[in-house]
C-alpha atoms as a PDB file:
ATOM      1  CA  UNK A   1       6.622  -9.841  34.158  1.00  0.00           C
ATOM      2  CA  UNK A   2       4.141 -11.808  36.470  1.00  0.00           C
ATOM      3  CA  UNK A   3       1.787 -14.482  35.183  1.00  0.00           C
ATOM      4  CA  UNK A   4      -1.219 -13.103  35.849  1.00  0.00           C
ATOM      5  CA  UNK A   5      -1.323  -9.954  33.862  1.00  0.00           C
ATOM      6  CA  UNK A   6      -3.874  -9.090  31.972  1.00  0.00           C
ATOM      7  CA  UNK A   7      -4.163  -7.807  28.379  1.00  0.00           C
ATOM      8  CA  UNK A   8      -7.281  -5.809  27.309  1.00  0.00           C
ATOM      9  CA  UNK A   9      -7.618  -4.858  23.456  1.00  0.00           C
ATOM     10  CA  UNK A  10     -10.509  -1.680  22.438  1.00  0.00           C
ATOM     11  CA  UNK A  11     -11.176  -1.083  19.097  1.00  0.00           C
ATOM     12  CA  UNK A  12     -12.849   1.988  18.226  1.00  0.00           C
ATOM     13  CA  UNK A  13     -14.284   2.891  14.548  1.00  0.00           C
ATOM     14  CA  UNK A  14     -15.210   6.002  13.280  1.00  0.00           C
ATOM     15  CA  UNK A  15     -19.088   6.168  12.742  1.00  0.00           C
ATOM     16  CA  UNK A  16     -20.035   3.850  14.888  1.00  0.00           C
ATOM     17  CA  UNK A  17     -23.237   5.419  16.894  1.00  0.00           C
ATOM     18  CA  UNK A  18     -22.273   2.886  19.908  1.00  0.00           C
ATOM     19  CA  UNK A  19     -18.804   4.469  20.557  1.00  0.00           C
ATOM     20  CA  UNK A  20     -20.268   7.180  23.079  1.00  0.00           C
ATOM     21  CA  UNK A  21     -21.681   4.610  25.441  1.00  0.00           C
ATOM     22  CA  UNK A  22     -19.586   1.982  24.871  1.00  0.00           C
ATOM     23  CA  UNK A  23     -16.559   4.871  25.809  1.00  0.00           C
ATOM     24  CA  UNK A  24     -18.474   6.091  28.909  1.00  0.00           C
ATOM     25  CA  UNK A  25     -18.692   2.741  29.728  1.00  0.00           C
ATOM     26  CA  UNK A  26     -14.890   1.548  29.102  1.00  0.00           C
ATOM     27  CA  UNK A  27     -13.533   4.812  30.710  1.00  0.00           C
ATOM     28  CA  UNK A  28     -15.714   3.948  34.473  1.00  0.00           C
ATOM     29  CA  UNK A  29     -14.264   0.383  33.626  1.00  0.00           C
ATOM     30  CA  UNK A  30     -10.615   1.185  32.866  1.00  0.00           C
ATOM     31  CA  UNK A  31     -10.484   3.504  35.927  1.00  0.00           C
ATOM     32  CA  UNK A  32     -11.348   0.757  38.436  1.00  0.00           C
ATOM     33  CA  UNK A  33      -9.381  -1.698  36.119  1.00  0.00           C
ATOM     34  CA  UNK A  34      -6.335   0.401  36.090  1.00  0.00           C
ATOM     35  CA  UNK A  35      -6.371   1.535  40.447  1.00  0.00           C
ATOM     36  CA  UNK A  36      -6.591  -2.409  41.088  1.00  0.00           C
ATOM     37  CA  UNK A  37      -3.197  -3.033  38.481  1.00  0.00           C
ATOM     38  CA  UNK A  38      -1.734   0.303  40.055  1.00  0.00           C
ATOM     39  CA  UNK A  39      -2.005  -1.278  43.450  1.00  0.00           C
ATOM     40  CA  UNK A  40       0.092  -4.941  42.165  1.00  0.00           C
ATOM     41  CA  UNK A  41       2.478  -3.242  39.461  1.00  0.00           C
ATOM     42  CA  UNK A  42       3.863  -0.359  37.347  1.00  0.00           C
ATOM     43  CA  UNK A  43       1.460  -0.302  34.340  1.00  0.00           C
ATOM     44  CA  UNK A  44       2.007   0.825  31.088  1.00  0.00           C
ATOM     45  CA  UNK A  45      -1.252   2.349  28.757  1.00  0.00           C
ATOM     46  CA  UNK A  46      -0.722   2.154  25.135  1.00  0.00           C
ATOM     47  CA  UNK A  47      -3.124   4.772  22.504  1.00  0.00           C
ATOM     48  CA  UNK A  48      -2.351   4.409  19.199  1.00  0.00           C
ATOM     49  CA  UNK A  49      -4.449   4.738  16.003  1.00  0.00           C
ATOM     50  CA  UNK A  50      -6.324   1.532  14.907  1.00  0.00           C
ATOM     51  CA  UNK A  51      -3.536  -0.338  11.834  1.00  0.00           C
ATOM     52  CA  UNK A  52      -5.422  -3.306  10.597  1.00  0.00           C
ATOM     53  CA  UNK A  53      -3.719  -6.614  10.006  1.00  0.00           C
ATOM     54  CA  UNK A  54      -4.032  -8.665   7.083  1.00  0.00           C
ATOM     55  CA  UNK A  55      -7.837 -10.285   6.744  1.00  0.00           C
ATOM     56  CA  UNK A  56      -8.634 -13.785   6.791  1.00  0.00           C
ATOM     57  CA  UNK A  57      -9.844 -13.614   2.982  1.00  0.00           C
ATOM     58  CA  UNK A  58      -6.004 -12.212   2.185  1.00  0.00           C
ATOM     59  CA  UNK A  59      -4.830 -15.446   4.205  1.00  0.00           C
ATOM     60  CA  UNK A  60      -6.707 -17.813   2.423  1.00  0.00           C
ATOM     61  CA  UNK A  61      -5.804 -16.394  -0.926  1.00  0.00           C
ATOM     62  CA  UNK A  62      -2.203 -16.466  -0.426  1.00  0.00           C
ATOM     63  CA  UNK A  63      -2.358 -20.370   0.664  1.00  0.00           C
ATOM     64  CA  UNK A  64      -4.668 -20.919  -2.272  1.00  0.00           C
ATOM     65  CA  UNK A  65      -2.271 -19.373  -4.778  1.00  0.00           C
ATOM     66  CA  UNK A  66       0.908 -21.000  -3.605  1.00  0.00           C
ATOM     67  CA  UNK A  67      -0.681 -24.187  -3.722  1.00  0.00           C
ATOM     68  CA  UNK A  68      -1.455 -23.723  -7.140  1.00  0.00           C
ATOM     69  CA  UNK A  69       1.838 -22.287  -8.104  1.00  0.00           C
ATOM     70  CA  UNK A  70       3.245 -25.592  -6.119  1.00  0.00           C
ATOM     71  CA  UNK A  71       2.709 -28.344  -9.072  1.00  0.00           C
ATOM     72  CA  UNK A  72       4.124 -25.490 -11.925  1.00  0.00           C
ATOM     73  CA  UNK A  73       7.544 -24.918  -9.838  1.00  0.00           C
ATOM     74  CA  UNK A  74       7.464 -28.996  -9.661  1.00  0.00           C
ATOM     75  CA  UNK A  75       7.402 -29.332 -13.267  1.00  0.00           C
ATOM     76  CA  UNK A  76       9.706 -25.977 -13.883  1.00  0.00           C
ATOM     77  CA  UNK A  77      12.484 -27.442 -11.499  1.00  0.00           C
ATOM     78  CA  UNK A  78      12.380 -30.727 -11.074  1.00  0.00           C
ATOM     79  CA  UNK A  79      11.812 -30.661  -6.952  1.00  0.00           C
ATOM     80  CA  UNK A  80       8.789 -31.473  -5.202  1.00  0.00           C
ATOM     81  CA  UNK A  81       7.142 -28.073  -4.117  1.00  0.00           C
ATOM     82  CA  UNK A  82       4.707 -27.864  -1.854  1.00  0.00           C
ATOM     83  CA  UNK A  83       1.912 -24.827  -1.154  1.00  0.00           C
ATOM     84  CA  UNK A  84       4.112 -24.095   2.222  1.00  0.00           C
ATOM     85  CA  UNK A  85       7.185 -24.531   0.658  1.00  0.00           C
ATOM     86  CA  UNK A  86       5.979 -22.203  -1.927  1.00  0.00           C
ATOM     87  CA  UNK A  87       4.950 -19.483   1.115  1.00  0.00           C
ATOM     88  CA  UNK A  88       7.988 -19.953   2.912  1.00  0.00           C
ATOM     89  CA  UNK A  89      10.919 -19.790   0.015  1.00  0.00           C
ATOM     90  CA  UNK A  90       8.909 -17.462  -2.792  1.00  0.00           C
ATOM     91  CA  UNK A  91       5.811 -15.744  -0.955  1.00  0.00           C
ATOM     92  CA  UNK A  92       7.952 -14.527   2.013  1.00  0.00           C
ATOM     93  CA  UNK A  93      11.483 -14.365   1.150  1.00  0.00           C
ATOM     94  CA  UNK A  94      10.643 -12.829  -2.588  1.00  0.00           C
ATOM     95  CA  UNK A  95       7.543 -10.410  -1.618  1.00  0.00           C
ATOM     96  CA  UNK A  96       7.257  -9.190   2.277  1.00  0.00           C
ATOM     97  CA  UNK A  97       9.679  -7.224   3.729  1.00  0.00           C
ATOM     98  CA  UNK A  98      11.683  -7.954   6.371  1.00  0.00           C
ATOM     99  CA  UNK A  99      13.943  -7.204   9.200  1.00  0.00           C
ATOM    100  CA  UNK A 100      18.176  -7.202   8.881  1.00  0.00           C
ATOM    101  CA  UNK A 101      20.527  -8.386  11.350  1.00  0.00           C
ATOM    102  CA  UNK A 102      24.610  -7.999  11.461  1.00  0.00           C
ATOM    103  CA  UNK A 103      25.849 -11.573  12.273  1.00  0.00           C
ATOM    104  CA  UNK A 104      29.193 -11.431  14.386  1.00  0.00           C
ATOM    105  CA  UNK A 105      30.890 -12.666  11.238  1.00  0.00           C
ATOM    106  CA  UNK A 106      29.406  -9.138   9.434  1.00  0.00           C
ATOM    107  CA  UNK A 107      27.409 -11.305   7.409  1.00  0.00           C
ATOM    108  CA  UNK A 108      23.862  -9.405   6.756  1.00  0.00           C
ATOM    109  CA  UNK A 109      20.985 -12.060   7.743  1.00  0.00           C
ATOM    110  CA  UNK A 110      17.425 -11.257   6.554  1.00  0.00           C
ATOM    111  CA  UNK A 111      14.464 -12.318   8.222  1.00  0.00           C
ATOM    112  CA  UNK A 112      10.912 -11.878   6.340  1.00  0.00           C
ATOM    113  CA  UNK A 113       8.004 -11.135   7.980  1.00  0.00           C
ATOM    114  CA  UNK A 114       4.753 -13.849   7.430  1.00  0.00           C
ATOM    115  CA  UNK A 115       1.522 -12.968   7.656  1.00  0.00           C
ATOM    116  CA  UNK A 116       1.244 -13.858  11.042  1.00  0.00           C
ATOM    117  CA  UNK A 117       3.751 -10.819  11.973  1.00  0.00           C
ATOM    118  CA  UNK A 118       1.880  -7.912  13.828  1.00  0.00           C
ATOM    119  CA  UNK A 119       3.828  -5.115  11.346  1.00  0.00           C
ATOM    120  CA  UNK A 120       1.832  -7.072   8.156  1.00  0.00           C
ATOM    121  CA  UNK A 121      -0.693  -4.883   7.756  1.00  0.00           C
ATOM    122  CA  UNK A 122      -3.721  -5.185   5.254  1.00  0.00           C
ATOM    123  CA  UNK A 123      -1.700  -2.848   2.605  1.00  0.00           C
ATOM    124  CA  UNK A 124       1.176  -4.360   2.867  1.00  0.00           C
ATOM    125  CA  UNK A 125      -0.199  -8.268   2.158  1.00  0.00           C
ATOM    126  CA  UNK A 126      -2.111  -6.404  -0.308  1.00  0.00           C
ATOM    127  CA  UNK A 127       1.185  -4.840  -2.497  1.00  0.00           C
ATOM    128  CA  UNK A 128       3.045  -8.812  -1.812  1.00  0.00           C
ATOM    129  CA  UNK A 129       0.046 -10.080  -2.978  1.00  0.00           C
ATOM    130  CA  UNK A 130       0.002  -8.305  -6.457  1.00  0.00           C
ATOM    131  CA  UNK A 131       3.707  -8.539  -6.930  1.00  0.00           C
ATOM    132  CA  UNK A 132       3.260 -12.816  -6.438  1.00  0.00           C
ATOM    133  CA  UNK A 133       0.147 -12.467  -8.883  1.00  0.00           C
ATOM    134  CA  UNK A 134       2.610 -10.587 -11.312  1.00  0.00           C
ATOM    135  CA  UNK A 135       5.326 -12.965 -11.227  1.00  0.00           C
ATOM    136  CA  UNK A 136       3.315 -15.966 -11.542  1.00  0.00           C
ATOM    137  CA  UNK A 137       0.485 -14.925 -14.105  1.00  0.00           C
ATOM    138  CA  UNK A 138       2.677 -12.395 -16.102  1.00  0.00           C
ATOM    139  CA  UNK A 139       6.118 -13.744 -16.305  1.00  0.00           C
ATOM    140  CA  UNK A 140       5.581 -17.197 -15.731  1.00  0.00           C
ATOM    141  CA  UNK A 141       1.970 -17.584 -17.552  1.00  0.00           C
ATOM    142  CA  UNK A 142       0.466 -19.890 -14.960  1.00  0.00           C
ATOM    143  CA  UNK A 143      -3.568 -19.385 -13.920  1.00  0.00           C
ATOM    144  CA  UNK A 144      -4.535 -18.390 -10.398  1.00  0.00           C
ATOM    145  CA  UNK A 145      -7.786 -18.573  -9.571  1.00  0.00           C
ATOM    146  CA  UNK A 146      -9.133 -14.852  -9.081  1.00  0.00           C
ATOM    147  CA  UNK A 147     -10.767 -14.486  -5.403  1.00  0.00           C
ATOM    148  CA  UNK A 148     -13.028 -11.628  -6.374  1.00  0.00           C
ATOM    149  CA  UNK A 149     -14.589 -12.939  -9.729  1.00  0.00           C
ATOM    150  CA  UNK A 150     -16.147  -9.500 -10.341  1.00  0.00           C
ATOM    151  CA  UNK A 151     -12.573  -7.817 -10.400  1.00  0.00           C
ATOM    152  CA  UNK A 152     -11.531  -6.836 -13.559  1.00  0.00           C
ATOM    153  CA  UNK A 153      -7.863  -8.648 -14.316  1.00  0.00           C
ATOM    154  CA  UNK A 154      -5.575  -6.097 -16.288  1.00  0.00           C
END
């Protein structure tokens, strides 16, 4: 893989009146774009349907929460807890999925995605999201402050 390669992202929407010119325009672009890579290096093209990550509001939420959930599991255990601790051991190990591996030993290790991993999709924060609200406003009884006051809590 050479240094220099370059990585160009598109993002097309449904309904939005620029698309036509703005795909006129990319295809006279990616033409010229793709003859000068051809010319360097095999090239691979990638066309996939649009699957959006989390959002930043998601992000901020889940930081805000386990920092709030931080100073409960300090008095419920006894251990300092921090907001990352709190993402790290309950958020991500507890609520995202996450990939297996065989160790050589045939020991199962399982790695959780974060929110940083391309695979955590807006849906998928989404469902971890209401399972950590569950578990720490339901079972535990402990507030979290609501993001969207206008939501209706069940």
């Amino acid at each position: 893989m050479s240094a220099n390669r370059q990585i160009k992202r598109f993002i097309f929407r449904r309904g939005d009146k620029r698309n036509r010119d703005v795909i006129g325009h990319l295809f006279g672009w990616l033409k010229q774009w793709l003859w000068e890579l051809w010319e360097r290096d095999d090239i691979e093209v990638i066309v996939r349907p649009y699957r959006q990550r989390h959002t930043d509001p998601q992000r901020r939420t889940v930081f805000m929460w386990c920092g709030e959930v931080a100073p409960e599991l300090t008095l419920l255990t006894g251990y300092r807890w921090s907001g990352d601790a709190v993402y790290e051991v309950v958020f991500k190990e507890s609520y995202m999925p996450a990939d297996e591996y065989m160790l050589p030993d045939g020991e199962i290790k399982r790695v959780p995605w974060g929110l940083s991993d391309k695979r955590a999709t807006k849906e998928i924060v989404g469902e971890a999201m209401d399972k950590f609200w569950y578990w720490a406003v339901v079972q535990h009884g402990w507030d979290l402050t609501d993001p969207d006051p206008m939501r209706e809590v069940a």
